[in-house]
N, C-alpha and C. Protein backbone atom coordinates (compact mmCIF):
# COMPACT_ATOMS: atom_id res chain seq x y z
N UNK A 1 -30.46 -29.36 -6.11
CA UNK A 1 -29.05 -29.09 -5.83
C UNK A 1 -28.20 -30.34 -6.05
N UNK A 2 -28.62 -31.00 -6.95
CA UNK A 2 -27.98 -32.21 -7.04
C UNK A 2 -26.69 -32.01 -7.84
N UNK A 3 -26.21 -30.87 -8.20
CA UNK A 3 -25.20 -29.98 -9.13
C UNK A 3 -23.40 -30.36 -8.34
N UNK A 4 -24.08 -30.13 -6.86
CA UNK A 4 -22.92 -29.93 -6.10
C UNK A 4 -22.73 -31.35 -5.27
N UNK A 5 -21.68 -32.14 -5.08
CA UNK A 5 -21.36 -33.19 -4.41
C UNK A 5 -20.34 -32.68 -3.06
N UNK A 6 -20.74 -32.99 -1.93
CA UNK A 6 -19.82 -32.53 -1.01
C UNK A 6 -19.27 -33.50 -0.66
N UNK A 7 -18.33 -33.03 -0.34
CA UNK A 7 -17.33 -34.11 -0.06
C UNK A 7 -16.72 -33.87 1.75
N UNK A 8 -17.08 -34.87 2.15
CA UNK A 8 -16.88 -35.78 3.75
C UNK A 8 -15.55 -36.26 3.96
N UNK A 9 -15.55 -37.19 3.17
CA UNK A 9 -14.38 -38.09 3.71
C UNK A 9 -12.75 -37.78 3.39
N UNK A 10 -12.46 -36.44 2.17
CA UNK A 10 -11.62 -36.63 1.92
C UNK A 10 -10.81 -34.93 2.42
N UNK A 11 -9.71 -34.53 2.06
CA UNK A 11 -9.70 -33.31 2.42
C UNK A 11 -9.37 -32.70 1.32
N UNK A 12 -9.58 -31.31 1.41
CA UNK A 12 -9.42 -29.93 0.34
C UNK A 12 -8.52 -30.28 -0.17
N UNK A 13 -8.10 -29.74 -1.60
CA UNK A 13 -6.95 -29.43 -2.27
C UNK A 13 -6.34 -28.28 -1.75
N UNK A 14 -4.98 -28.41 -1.69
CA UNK A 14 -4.53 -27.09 -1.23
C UNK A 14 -4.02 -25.58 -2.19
N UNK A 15 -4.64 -24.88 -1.82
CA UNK A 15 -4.76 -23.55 -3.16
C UNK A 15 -3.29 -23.35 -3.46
N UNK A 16 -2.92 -23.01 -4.94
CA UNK A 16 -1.78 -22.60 -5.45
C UNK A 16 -1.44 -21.07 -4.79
N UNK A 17 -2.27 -20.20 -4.63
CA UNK A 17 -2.18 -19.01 -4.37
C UNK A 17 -2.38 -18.45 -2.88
N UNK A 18 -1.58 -18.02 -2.58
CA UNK A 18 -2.60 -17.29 -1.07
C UNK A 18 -2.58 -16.49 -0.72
N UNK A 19 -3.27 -15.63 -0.29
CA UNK A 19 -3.29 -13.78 -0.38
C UNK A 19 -1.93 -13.66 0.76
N UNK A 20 -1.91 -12.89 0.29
CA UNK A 20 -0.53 -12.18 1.49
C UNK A 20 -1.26 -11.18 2.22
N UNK A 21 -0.81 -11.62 3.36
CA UNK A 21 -1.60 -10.28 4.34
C UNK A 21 -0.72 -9.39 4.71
N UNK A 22 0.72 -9.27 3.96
CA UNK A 22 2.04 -8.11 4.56
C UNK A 22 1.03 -7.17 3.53
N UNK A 23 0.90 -5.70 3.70
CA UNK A 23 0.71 -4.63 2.98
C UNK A 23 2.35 -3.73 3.46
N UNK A 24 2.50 -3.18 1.97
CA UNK A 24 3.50 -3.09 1.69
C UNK A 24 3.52 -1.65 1.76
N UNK A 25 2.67 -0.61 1.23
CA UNK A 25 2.77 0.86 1.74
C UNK A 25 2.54 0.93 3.61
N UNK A 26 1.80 0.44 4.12
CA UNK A 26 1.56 0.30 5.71
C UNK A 26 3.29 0.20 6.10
N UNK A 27 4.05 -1.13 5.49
CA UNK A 27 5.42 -1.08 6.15
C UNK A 27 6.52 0.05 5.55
N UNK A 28 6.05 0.32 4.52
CA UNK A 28 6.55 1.62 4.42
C UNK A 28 6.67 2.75 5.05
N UNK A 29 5.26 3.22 5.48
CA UNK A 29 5.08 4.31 5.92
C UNK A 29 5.50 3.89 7.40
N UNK A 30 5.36 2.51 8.07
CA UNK A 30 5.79 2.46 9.45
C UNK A 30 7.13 2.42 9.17
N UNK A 31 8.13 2.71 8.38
CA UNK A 31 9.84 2.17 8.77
C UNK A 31 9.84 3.68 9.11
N UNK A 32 9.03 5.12 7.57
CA UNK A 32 9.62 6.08 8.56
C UNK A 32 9.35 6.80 9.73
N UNK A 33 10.39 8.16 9.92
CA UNK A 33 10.36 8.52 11.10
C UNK A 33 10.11 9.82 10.40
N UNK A 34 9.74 11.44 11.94
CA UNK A 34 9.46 12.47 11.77
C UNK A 34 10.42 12.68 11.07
N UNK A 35 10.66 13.58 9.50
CA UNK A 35 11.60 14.16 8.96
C UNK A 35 11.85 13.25 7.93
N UNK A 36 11.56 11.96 7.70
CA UNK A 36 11.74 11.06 6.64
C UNK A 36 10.95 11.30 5.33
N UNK A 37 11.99 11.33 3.95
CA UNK A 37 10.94 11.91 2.73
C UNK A 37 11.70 11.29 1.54
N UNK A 38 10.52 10.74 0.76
CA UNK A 38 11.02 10.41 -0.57
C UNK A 38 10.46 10.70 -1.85
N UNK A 39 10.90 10.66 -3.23
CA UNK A 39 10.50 11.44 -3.91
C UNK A 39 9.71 10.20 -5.02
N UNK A 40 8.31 10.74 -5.43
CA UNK A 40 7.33 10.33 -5.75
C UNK A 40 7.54 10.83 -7.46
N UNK A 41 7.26 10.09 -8.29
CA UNK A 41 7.02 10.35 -9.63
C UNK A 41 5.36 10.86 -10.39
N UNK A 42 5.20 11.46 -10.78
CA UNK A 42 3.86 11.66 -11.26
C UNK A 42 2.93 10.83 -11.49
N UNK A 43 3.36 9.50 -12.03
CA UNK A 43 2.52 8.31 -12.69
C UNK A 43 2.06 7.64 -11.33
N UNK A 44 2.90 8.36 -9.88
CA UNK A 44 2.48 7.28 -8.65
C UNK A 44 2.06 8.57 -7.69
N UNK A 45 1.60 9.64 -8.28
CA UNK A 45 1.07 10.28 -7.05
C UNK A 45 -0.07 9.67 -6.48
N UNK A 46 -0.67 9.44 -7.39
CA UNK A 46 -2.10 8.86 -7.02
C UNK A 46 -2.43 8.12 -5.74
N UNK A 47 -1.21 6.92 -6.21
CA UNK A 47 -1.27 5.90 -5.16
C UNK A 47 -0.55 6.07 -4.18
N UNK A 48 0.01 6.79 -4.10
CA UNK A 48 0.91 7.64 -2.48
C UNK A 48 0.15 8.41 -1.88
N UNK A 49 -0.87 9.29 -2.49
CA UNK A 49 -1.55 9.86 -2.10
C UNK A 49 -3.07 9.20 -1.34
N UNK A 50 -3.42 8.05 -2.34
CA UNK A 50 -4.36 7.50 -1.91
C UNK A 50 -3.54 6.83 -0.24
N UNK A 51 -2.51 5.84 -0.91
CA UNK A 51 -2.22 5.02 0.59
C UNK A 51 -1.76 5.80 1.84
N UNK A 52 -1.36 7.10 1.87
CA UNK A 52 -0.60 7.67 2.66
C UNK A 52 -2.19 8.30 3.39
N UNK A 53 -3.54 8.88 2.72
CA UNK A 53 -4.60 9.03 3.52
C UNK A 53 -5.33 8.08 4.16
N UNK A 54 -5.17 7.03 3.68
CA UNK A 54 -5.46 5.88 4.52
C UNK A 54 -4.78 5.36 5.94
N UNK A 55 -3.26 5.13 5.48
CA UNK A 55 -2.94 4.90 6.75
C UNK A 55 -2.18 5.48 7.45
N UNK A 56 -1.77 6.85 7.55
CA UNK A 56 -0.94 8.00 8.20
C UNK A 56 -2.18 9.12 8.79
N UNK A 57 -2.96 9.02 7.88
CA UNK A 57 -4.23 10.25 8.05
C UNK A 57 -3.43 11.80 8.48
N UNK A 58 -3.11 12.23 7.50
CA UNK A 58 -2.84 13.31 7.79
C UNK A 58 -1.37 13.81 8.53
N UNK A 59 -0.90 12.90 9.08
CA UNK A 59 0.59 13.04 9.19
C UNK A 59 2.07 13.43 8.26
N UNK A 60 1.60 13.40 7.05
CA UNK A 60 2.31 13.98 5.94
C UNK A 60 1.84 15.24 4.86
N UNK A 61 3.29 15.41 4.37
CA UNK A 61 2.74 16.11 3.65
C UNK A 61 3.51 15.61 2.15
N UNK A 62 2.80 16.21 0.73
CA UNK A 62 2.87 15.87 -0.22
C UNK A 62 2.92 16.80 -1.25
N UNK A 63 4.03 17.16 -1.53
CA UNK A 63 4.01 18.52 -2.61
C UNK A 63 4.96 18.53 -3.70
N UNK A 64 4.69 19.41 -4.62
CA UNK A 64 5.88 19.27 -6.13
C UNK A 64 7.27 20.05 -5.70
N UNK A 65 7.76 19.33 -6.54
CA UNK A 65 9.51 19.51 -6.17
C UNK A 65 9.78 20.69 -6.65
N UNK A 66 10.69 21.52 -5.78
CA UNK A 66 10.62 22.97 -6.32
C UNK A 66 11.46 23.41 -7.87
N UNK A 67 12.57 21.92 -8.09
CA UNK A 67 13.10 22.09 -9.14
C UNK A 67 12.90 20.71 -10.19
N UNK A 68 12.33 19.47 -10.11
CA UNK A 68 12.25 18.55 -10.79
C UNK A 68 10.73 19.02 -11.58
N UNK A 69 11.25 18.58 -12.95
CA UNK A 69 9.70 18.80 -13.34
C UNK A 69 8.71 17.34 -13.25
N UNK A 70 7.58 17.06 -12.73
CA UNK A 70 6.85 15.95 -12.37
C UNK A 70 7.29 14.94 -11.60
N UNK A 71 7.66 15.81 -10.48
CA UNK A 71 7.68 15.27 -9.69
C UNK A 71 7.27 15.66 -8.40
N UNK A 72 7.14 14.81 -7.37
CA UNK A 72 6.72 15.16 -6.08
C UNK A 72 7.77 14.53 -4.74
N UNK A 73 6.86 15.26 -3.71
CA UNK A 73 7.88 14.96 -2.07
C UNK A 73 7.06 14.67 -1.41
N UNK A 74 7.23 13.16 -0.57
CA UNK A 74 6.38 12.74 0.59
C UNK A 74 7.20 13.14 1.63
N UNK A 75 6.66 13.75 2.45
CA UNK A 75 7.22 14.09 3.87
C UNK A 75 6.46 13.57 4.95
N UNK A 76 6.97 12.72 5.94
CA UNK A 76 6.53 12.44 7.24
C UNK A 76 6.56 13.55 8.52
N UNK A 77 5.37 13.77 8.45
CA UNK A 77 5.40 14.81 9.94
C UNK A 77 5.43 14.71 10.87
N UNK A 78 4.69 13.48 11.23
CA UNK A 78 5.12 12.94 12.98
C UNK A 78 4.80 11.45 12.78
């Protein structure tokens, strides 16, 4: 292991990057309230759909717009 030199005496470089720990659908879905709904495009059902079963579980609902073509409605239920 003579590959790796550790280093003691001096301190880390500090990383250019650093993860962000805000998640951004979570503060979404917490601003709304029962009755709150916005309209979803086809290319992002996926990921509304995915994030909204993750962290609402079942508190919404998600369906096509009765007059837009490709599109959809997130609805908050409670």
């Amino acid at each position: 292991m003579s590959t790796f030199r550790i280093q003691r005496t001096r301190k880390a470089p500090v990383a250019l990057s650093q993860k962000t720990t805000t998640n951004t659908w979570r503060d979404i879905f917490d601003s709304m309230n029962k009755g709150h709904w916005f309209l979803v495009s086809k290319a992002n059902y996926g990921k509304v759909s995915v994030a909204a079963s993750k962290y609402i579980k079942g508190n919404y609902r998600l369906y096509k717009h009765p007059s837009r073509k490709y599109c959809y409605v997130f609805l908050k239920k409670a």
